[in-house]
C-alpha atoms as a PDB file:
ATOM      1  CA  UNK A   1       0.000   0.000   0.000  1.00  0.00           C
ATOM      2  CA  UNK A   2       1.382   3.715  -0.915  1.00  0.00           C
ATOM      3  CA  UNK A   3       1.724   6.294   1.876  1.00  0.00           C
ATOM      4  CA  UNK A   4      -1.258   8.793   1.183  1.00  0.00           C
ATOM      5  CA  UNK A   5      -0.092  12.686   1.453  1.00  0.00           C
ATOM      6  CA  UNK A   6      -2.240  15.489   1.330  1.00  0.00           C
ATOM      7  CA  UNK A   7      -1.696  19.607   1.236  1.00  0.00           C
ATOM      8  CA  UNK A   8      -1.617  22.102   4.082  1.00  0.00           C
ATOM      9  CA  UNK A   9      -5.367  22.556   3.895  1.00  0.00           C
ATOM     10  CA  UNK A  10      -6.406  19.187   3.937  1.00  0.00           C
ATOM     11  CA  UNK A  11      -4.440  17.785   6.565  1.00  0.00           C
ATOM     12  CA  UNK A  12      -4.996  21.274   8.644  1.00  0.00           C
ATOM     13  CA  UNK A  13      -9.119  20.706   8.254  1.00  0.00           C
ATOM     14  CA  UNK A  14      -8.271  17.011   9.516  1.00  0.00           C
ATOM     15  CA  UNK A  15      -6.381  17.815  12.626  1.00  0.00           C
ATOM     16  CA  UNK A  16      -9.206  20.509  13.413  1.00  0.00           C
ATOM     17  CA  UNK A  17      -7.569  24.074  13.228  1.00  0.00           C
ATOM     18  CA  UNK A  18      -6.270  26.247  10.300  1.00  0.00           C
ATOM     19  CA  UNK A  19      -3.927  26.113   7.588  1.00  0.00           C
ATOM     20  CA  UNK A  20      -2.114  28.958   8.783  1.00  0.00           C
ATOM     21  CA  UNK A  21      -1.632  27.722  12.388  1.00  0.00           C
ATOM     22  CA  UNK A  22      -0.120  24.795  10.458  1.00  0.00           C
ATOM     23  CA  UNK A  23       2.276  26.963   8.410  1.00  0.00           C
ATOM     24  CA  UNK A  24       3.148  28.889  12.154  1.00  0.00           C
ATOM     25  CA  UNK A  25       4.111  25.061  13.801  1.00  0.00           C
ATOM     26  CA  UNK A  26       6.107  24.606  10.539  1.00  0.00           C
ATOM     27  CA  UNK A  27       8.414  27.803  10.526  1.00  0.00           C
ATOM     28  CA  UNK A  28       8.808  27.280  14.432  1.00  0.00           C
ATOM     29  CA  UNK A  29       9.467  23.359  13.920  1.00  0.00           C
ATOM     30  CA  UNK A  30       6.912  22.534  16.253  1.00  0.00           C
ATOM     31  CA  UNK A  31       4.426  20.586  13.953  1.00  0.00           C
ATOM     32  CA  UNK A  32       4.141  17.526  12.135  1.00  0.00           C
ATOM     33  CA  UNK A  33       6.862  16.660   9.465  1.00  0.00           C
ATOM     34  CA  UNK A  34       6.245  17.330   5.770  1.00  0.00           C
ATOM     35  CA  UNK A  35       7.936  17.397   2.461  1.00  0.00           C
ATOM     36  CA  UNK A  36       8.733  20.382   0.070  1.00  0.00           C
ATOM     37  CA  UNK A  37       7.872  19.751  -3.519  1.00  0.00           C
ATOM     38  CA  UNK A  38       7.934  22.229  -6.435  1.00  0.00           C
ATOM     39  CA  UNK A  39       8.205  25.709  -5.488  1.00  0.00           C
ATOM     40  CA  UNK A  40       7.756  26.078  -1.625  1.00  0.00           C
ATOM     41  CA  UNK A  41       4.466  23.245  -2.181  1.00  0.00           C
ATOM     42  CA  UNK A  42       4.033  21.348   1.523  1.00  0.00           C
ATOM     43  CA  UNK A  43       3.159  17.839   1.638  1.00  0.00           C
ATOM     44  CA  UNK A  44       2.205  15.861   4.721  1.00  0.00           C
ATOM     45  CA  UNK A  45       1.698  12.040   5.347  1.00  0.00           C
ATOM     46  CA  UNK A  46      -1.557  11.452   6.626  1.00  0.00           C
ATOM     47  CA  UNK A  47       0.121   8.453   8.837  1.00  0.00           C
ATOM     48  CA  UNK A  48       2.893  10.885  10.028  1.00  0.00           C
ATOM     49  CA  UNK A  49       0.396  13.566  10.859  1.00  0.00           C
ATOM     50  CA  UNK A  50      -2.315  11.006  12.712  1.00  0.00           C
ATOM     51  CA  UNK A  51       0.680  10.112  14.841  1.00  0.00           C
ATOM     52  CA  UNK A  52       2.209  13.638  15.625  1.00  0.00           C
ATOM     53  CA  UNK A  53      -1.517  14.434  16.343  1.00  0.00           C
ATOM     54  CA  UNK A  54      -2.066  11.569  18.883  1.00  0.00           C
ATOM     55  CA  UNK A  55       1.466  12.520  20.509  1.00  0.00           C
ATOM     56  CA  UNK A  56      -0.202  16.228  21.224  1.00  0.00           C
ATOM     57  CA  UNK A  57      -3.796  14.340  22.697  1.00  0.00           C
ATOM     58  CA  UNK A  58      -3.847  15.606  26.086  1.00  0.00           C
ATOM     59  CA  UNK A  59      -6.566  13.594  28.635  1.00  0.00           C
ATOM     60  CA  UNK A  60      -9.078  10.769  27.663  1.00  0.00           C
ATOM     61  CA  UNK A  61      -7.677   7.269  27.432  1.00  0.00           C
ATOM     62  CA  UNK A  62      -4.444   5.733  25.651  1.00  0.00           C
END
């Protein structure tokens, strides 16, 4: 099975908060990890992201 990436927006609308806020954890190297492509383009691994999310999930079980 292929590893399933999706832009800023999309994987920002599936952790819950904005594109931007995304962009603000990248340039402070506080978010999830992503890859450049073309001309400044961000890619993120849904699999990467779902587990830098869960990492961040504060309360509720484990």
């Amino acid at each position: 099975m292929s590893e399933v990436f999706l832009s800023r927006r999309q994987i920002a609308a599936r952790g819950g908060f904005s594109a931007n806020t995304l962009a603000n954890y990248a340039r402070r190297g506080i978010g999830p990890a992503f890859i450049q492509v073309g001309s400044g383009v961000c890619r993120y691994s849904v699999t990467a992201f779902d587990a830098w999310l869960a990492q961040h999930k504060i309360g509720g079980s484990k």
